[in-house]
Protein backbone atom coordinates (compact mmCIF):
# COMPACT_ATOMS: atom_id res chain seq x y z
CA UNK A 1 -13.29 -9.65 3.84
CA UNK A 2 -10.10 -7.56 3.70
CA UNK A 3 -7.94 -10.38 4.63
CA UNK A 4 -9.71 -11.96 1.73
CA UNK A 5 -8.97 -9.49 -0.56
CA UNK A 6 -5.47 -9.61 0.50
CA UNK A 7 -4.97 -13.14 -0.30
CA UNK A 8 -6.10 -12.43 -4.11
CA UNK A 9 -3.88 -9.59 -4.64
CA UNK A 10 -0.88 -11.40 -3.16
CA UNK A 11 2.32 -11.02 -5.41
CA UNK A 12 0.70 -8.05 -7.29
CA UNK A 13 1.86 -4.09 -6.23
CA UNK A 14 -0.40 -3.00 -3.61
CA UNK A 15 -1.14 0.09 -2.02
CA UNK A 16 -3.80 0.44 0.66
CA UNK A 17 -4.79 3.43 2.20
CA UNK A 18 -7.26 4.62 4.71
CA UNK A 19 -8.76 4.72 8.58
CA UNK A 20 -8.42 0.78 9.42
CA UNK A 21 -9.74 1.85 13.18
CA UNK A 22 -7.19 -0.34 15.18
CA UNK A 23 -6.26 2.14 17.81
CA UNK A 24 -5.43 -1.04 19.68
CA UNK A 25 -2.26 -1.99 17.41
CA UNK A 26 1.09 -0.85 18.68
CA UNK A 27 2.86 -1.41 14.96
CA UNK A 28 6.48 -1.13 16.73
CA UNK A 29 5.37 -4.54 17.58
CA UNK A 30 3.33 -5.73 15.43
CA UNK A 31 1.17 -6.82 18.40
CA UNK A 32 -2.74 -6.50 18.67
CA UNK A 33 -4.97 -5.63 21.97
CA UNK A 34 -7.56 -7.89 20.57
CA UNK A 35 -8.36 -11.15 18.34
CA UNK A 36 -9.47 -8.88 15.85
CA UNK A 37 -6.84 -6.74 15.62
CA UNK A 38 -4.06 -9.16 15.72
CA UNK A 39 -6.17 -11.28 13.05
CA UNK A 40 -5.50 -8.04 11.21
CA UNK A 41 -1.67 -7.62 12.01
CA UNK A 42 -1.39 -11.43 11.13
CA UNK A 43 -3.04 -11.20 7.74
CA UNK A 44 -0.89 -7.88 6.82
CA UNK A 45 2.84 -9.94 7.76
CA UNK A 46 1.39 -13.21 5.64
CA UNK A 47 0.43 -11.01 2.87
CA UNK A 48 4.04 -9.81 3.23
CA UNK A 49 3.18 -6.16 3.32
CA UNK A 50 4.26 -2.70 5.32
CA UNK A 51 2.60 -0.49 7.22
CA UNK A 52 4.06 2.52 6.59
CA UNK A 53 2.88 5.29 8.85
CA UNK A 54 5.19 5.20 12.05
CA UNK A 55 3.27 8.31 14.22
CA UNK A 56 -0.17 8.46 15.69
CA UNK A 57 -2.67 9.87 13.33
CA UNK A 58 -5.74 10.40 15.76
CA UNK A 59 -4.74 11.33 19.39
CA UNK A 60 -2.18 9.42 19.24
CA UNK A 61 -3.13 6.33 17.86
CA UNK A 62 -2.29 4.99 14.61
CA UNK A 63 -5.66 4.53 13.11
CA UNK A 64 -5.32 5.72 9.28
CA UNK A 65 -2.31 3.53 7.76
CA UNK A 66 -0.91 3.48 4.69
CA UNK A 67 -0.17 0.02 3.20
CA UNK A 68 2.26 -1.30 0.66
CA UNK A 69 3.43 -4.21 -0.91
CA UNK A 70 6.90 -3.20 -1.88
CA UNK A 71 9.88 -1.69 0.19
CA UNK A 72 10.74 1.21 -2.14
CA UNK A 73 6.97 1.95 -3.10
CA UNK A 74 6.47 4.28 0.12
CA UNK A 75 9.20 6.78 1.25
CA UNK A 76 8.32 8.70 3.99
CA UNK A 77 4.88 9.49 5.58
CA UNK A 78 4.49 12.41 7.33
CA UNK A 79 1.59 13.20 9.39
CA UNK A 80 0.48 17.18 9.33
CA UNK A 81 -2.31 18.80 10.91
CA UNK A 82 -5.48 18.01 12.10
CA UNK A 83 -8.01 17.53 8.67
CA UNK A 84 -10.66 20.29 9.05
CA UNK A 85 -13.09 19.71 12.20
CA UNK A 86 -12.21 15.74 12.07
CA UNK A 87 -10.06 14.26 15.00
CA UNK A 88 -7.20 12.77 12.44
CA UNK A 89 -4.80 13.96 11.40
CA UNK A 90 -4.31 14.96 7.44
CA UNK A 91 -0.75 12.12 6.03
CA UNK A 92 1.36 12.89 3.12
CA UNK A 93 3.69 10.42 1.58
CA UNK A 94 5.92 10.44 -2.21
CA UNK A 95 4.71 7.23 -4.39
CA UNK A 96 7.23 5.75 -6.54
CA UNK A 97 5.82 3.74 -9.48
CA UNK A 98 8.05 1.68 -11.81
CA UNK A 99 6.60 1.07 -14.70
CA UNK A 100 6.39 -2.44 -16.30
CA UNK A 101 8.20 -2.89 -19.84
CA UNK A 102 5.88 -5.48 -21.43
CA UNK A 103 7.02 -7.94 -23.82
CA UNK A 104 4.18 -6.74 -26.54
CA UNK A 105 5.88 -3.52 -27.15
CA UNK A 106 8.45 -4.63 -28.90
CA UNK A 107 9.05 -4.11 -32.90
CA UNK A 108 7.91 -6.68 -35.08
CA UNK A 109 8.18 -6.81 -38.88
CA UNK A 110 5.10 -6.37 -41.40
CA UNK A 111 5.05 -9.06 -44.06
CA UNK A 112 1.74 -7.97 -45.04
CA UNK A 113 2.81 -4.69 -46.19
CA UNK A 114 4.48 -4.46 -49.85
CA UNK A 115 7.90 -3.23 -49.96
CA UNK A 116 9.91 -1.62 -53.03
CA UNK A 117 12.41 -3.07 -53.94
CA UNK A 118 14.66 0.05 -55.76
């Protein structure tokens, strides 16, 4: 279903976030220990996206990931401390958002409204 989802949000800014549960992945090479999991690493290259988190995030595997669509979107993710009594580990990372200038806020002219004419 997520490689579904994936598919329909294709071209758009993306940023996906959470514990995907692939301890099997080794992300330096984009390889999978199982079908599933390279299904998974497959469907994340097509989609053209990054996985941004580079250090293992539950004793020692890289099993909460932090997903983008867009090179400059992510800048560094750093992995802290252990979160509470939970096995993973707590991530921080900077978002940077560029807003969209859309064409509808431009100025237009109101020839509805009388104007004096001094």
């Amino acid at each position: 279903m997520l490689l579904d989802t994936l598919t329909e949000v294709y071209n758009r800014p993306l940023l996906l976030m959470g514990d995907f549960n692939y301890p099997d992945i080794d992300w330096s090479t984009s390889t999978g220990g199982s079908a599933t999991s390279q299904r998974f690493v497959d469907g994340v290259q097509d989609a053209f996206l990054m996985q941004n988190v580079l250090d293992g995030t539950s004793n020692g595997a890289i099993l909460d990931l932090v997903i983008s669509s867009e090179l400059e979107m992510i800048d560094v993710v750093s992995v802290l401390d252990k979160f509470s009594s939970s096995d993973h580990n707590l991530l921080q990372w900077e978002v940077k958002l560029s807003p969209i200038v859309s064409a509808f806020n431009c100025s237009r002219l109101d020839y509805t409204r009388p104007t004096s004419m001094g």
